[in-house]
C-alpha atoms as a PDB file:
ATOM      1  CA  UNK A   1     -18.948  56.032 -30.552  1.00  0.00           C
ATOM      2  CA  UNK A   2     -18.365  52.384 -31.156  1.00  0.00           C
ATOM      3  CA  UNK A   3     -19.002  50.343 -34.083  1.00  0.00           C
ATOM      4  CA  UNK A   4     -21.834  47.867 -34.349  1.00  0.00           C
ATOM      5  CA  UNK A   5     -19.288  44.973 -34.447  1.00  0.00           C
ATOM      6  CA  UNK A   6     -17.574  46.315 -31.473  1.00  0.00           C
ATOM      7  CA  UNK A   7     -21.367  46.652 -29.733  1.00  0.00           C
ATOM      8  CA  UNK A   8     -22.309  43.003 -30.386  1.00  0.00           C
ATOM      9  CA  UNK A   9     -19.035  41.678 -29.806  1.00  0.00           C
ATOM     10  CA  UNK A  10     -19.501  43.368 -25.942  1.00  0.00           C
ATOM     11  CA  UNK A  11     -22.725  42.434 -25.576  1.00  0.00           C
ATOM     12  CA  UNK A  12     -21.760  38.379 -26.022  1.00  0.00           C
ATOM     13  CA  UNK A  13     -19.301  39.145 -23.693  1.00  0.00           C
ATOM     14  CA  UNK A  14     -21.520  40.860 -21.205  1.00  0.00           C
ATOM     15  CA  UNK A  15     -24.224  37.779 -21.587  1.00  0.00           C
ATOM     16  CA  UNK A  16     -21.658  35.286 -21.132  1.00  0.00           C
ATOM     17  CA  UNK A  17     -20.584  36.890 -18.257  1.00  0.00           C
ATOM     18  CA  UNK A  18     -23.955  37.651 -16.958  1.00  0.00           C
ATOM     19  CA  UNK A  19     -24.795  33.046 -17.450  1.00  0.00           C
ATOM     20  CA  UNK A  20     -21.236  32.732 -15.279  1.00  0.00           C
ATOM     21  CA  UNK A  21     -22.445  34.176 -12.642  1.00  0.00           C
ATOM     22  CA  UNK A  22     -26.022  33.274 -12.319  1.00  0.00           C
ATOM     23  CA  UNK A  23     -24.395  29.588 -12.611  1.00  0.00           C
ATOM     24  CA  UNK A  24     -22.258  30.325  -9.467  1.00  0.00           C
ATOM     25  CA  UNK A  25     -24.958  31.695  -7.578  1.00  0.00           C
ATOM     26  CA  UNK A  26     -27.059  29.253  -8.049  1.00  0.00           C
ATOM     27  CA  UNK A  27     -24.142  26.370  -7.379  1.00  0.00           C
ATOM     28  CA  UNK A  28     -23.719  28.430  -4.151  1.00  0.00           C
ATOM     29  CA  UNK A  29     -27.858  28.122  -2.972  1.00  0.00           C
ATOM     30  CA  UNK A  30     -27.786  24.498  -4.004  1.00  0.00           C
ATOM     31  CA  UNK A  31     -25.545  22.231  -1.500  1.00  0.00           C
ATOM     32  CA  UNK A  32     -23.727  19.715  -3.536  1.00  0.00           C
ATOM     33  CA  UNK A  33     -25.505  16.867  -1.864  1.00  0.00           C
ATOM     34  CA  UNK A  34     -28.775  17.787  -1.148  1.00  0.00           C
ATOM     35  CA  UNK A  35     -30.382  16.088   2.442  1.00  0.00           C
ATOM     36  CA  UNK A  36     -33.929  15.738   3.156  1.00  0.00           C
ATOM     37  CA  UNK A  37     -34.843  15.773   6.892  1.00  0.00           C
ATOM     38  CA  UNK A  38     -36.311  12.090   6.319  1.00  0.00           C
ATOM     39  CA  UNK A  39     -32.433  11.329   5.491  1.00  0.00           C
ATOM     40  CA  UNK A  40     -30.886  13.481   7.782  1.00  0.00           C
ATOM     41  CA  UNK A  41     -32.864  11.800  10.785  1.00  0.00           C
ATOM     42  CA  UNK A  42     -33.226   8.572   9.903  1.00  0.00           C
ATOM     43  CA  UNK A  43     -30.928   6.146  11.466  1.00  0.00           C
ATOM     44  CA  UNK A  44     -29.324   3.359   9.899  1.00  0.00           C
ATOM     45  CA  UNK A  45     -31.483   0.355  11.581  1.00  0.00           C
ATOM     46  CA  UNK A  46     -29.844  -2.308   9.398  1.00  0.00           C
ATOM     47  CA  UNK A  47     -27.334  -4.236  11.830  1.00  0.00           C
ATOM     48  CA  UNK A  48     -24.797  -6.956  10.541  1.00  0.00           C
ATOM     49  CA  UNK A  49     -25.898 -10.287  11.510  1.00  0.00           C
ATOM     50  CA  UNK A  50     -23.863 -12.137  13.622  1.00  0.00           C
ATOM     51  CA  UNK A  51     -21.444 -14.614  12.824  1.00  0.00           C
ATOM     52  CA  UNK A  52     -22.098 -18.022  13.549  1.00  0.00           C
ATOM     53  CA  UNK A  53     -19.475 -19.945  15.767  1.00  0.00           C
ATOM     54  CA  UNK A  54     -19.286 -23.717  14.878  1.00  0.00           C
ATOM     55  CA  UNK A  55     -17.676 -23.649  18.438  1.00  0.00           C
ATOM     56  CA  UNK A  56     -20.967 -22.261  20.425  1.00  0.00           C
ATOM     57  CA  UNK A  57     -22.245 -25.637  21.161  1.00  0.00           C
ATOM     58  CA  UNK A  58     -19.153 -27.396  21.887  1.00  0.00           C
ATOM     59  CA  UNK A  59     -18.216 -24.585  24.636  1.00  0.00           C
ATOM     60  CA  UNK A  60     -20.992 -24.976  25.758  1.00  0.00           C
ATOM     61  CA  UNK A  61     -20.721 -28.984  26.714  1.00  0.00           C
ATOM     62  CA  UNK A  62     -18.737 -29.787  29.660  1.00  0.00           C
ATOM     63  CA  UNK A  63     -15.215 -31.549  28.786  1.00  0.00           C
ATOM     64  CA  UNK A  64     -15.107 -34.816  29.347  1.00  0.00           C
ATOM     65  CA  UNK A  65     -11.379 -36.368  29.584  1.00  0.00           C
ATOM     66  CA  UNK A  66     -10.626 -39.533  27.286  1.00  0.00           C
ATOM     67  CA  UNK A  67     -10.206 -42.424  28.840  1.00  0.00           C
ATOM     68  CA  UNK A  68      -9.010 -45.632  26.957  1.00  0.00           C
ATOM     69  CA  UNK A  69     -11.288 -49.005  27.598  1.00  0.00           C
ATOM     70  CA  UNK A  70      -9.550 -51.655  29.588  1.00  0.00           C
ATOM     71  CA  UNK A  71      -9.135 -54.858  27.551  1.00  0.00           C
ATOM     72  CA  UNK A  72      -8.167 -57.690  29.312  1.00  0.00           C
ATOM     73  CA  UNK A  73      -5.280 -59.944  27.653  1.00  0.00           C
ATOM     74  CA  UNK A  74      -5.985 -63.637  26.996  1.00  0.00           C
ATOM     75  CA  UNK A  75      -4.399 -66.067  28.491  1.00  0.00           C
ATOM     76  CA  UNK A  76      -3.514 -69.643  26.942  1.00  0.00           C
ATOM     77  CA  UNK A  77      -1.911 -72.583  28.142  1.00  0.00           C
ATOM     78  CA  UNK A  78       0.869 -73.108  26.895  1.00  0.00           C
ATOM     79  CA  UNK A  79       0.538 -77.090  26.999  1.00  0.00           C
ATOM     80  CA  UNK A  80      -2.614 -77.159  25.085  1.00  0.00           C
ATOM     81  CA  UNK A  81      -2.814 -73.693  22.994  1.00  0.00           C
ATOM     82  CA  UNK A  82      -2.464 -74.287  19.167  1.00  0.00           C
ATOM     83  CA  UNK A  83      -0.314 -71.871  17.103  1.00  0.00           C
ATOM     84  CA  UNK A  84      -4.187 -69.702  16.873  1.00  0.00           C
ATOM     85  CA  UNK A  85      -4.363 -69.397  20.568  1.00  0.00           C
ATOM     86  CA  UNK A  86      -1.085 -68.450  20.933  1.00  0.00           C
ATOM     87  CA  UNK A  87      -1.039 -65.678  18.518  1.00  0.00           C
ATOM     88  CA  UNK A  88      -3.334 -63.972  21.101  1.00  0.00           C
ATOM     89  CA  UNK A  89      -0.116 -63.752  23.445  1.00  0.00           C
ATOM     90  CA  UNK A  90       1.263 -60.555  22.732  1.00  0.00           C
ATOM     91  CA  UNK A  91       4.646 -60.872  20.994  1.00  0.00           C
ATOM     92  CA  UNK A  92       4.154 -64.084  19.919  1.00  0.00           C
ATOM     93  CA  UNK A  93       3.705 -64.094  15.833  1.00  0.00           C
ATOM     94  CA  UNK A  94       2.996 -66.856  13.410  1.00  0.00           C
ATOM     95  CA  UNK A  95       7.136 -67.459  13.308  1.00  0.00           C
ATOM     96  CA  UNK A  96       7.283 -68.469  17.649  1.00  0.00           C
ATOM     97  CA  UNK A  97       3.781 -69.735  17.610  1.00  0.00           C
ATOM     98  CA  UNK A  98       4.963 -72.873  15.584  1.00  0.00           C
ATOM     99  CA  UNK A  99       8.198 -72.740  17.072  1.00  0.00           C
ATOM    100  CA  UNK A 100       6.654 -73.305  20.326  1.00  0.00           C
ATOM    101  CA  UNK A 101       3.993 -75.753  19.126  1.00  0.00           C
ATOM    102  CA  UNK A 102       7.024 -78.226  17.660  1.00  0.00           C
ATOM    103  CA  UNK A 103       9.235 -78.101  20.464  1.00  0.00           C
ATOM    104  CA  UNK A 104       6.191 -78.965  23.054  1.00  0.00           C
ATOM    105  CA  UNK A 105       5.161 -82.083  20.850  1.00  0.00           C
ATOM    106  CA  UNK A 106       8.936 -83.028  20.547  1.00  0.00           C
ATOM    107  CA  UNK A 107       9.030 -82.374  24.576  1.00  0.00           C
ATOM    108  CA  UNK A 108       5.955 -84.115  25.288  1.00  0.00           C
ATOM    109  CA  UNK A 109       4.678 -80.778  26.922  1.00  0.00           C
ATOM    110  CA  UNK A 110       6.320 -77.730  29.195  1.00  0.00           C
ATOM    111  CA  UNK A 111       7.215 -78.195  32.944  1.00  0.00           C
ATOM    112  CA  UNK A 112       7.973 -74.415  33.076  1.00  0.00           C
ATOM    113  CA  UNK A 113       8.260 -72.219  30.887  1.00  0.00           C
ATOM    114  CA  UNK A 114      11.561 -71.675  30.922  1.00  0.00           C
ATOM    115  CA  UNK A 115      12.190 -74.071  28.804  1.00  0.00           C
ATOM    116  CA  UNK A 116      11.349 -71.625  25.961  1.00  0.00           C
ATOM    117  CA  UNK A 117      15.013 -70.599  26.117  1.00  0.00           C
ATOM    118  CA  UNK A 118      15.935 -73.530  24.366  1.00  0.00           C
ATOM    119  CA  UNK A 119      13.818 -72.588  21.326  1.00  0.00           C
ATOM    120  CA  UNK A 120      16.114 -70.268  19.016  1.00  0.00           C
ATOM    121  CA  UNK A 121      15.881 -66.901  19.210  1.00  0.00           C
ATOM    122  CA  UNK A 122      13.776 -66.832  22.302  1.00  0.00           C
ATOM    123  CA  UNK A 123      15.581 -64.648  25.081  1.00  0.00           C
ATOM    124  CA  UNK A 124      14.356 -64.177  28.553  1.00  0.00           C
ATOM    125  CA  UNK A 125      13.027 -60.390  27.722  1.00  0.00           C
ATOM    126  CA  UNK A 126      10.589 -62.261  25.572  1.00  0.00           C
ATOM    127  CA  UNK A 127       9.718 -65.057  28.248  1.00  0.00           C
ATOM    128  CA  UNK A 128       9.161 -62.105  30.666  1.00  0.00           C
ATOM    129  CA  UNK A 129       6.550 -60.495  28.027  1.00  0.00           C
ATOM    130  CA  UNK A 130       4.828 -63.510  27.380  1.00  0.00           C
ATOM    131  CA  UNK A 131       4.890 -65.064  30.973  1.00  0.00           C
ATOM    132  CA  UNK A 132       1.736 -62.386  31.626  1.00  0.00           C
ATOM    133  CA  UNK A 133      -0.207 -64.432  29.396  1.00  0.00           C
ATOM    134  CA  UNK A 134       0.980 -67.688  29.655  1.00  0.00           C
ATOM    135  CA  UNK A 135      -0.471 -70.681  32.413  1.00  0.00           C
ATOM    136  CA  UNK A 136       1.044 -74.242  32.458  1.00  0.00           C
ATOM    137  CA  UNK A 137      -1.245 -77.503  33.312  1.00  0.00           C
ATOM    138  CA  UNK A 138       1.760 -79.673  33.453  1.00  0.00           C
ATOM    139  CA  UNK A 139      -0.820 -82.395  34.105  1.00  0.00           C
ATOM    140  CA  UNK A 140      -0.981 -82.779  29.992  1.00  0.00           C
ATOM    141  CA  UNK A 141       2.701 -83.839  29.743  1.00  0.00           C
ATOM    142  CA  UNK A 142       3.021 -87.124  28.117  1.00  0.00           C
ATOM    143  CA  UNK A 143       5.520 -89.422  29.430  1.00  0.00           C
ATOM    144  CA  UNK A 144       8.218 -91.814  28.022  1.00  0.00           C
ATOM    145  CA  UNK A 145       8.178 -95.936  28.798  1.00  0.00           C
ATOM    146  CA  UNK A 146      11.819 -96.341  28.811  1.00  0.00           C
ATOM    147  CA  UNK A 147      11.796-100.078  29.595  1.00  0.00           C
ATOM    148  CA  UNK A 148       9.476 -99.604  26.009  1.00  0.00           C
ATOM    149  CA  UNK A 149       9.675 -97.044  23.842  1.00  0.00           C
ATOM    150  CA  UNK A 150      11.209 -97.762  20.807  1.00  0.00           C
ATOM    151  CA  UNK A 151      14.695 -95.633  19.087  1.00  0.00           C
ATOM    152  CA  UNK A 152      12.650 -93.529  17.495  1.00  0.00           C
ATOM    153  CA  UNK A 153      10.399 -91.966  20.476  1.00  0.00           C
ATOM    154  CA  UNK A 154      13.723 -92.243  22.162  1.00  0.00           C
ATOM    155  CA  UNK A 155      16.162 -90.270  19.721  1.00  0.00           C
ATOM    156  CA  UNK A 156      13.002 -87.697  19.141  1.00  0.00           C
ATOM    157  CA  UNK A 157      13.165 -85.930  22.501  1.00  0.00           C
ATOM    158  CA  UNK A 158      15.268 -83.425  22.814  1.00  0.00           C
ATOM    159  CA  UNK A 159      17.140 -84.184  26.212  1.00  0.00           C
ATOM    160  CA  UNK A 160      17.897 -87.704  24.702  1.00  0.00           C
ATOM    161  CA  UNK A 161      19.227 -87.400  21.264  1.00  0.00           C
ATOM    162  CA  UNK A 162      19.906 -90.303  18.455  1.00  0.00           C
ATOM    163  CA  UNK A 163      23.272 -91.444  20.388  1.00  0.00           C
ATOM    164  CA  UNK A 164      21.589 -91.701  23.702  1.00  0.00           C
ATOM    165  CA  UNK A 165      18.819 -93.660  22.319  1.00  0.00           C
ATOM    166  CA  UNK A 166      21.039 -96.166  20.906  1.00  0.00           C
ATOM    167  CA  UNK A 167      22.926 -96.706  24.395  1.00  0.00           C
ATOM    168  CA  UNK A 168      19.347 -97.257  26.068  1.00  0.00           C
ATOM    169  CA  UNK A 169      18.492 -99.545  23.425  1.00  0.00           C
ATOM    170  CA  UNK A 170      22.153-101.737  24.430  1.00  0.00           C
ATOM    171  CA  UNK A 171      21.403-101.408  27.464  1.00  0.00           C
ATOM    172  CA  UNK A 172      18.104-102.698  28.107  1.00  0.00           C
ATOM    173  CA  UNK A 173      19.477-105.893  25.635  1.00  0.00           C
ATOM    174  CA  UNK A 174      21.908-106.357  28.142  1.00  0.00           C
ATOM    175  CA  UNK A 175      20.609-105.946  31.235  1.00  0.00           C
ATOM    176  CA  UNK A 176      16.992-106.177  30.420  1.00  0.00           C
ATOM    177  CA  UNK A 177      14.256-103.980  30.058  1.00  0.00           C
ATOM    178  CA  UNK A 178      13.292-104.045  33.431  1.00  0.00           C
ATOM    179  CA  UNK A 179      16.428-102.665  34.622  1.00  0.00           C
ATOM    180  CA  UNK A 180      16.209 -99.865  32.212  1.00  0.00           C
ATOM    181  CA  UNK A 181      15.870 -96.639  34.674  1.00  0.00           C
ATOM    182  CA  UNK A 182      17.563 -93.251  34.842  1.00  0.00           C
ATOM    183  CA  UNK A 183      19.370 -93.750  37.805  1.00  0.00           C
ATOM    184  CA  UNK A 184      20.597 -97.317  36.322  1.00  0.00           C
ATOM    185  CA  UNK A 185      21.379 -94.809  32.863  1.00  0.00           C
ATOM    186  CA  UNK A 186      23.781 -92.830  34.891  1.00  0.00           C
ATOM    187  CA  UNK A 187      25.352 -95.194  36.521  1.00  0.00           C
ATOM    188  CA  UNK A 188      26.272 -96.685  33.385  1.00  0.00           C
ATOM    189  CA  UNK A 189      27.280 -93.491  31.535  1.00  0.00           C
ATOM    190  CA  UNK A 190      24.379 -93.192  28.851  1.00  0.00           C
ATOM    191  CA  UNK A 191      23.016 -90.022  30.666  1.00  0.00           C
ATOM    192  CA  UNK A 192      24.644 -87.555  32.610  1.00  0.00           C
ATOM    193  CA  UNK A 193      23.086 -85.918  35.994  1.00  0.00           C
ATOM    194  CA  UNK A 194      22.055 -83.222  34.527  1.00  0.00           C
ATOM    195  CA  UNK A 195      20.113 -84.779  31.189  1.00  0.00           C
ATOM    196  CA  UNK A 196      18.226 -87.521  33.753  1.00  0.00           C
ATOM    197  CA  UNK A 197      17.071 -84.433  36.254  1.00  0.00           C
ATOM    198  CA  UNK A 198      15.390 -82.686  33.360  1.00  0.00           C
ATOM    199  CA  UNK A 199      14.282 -85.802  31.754  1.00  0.00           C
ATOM    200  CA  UNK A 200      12.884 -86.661  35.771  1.00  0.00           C
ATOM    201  CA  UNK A 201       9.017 -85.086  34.386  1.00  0.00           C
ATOM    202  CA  UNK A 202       9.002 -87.327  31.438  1.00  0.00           C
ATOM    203  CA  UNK A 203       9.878 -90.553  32.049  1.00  0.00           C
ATOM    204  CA  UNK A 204       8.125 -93.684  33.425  1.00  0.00           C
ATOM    205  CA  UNK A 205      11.496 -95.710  34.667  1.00  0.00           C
ATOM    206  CA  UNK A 206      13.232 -93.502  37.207  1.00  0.00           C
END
């Protein structure tokens, strides 16, 4: 026969036993995560929304290739262009534009424009990039009175120089003014062949 304690120490034992496994039956009738047939059967409906392409409307446009818009170069004359006109030349900066500008006024204008070579620093790669915009009226060159002009005018041109002006001034004392031509200037030593051909477009006396 066992005591009381012994009897009510087995009977906790046998209840606690007893709530164990009515728990586990129960955990075993009950699925852990319960569906309804609403759940089961419904189908997710809610679709992602597309992204947007920035690019969908320029695919969509035909390409077009770029083409750059023809601008037509001035062109100056080089007889009558100030130093503004001439800056429109391509090449030709501030620095040639008033190079150019003095040396015509000390010429009394361009024949061709070759002549360019005799301005410092100006080669013939640069004549050959300006010559596309460049046009000569040599009908604007302004010529020299030999029989006339005075030492000055004379000395200021740049095929003459201050020591041929002062043998054309002799010489026309001597010989008169009248007699005062190129050929007469060569003959006589003051100019050489070569000075009195490319003096030829700018002198009155020849």
């Amino acid at each position: 026969m066992f005591s009381s304690a012994a009897s009510e120490e087995d009977f906790r034992y046998i209840a606690i036993m007893q709530r164990i496994d009515s728990l586990m039956a129960d955990e075993k009738q009950t699925p852990l995560y319960p569906t309804t047939p609403q759940s089961s059967t419904k189908k997710n409906t809610h679709t992602k929304p597309a992204a947007k392409n920035s690019n969908a409307s320029n695919l969509q446009k035909p390409y077009t290739p770029f083409t750059r818009t023809h601008q037509s170069m001035p062109v100056v004359d080089l007889n009558t262009a100030d130093t503004a006109a001439l800056r429109l030349v391509r090449g030709i900066g501030g620095y040639y534009a008033k190079k150019i500008v003095y040396y015509r006024e000390r010429l009394g204008g361009y024949v061709h424009i070759q002549q360019l070579l005799d301005i410092s620093g100006v080669d013939s790669d640069r004549i050959a990039q300006w010559a596309k915009q460049l046009t000569l009226d040599t009908s604007k060159i302004i010529t020299i009175n030999l029989a006339a002009a005075d030492k000055k005018t004379l000395s200021q041109h740049p095929y003459i120089g201050r020591l041929a002006a002062d043998g054309i001034i002799y010489f026309r004392k001597m010989q008169g003014e009248q007699a005062c031509t190129l050929s007469a200037l060569v003959e006589n030593n003051i100019l050489t062949e070569d000075v009195a051909e490319r003096l030829t477009p700018y002198v009155m006396n020849r």
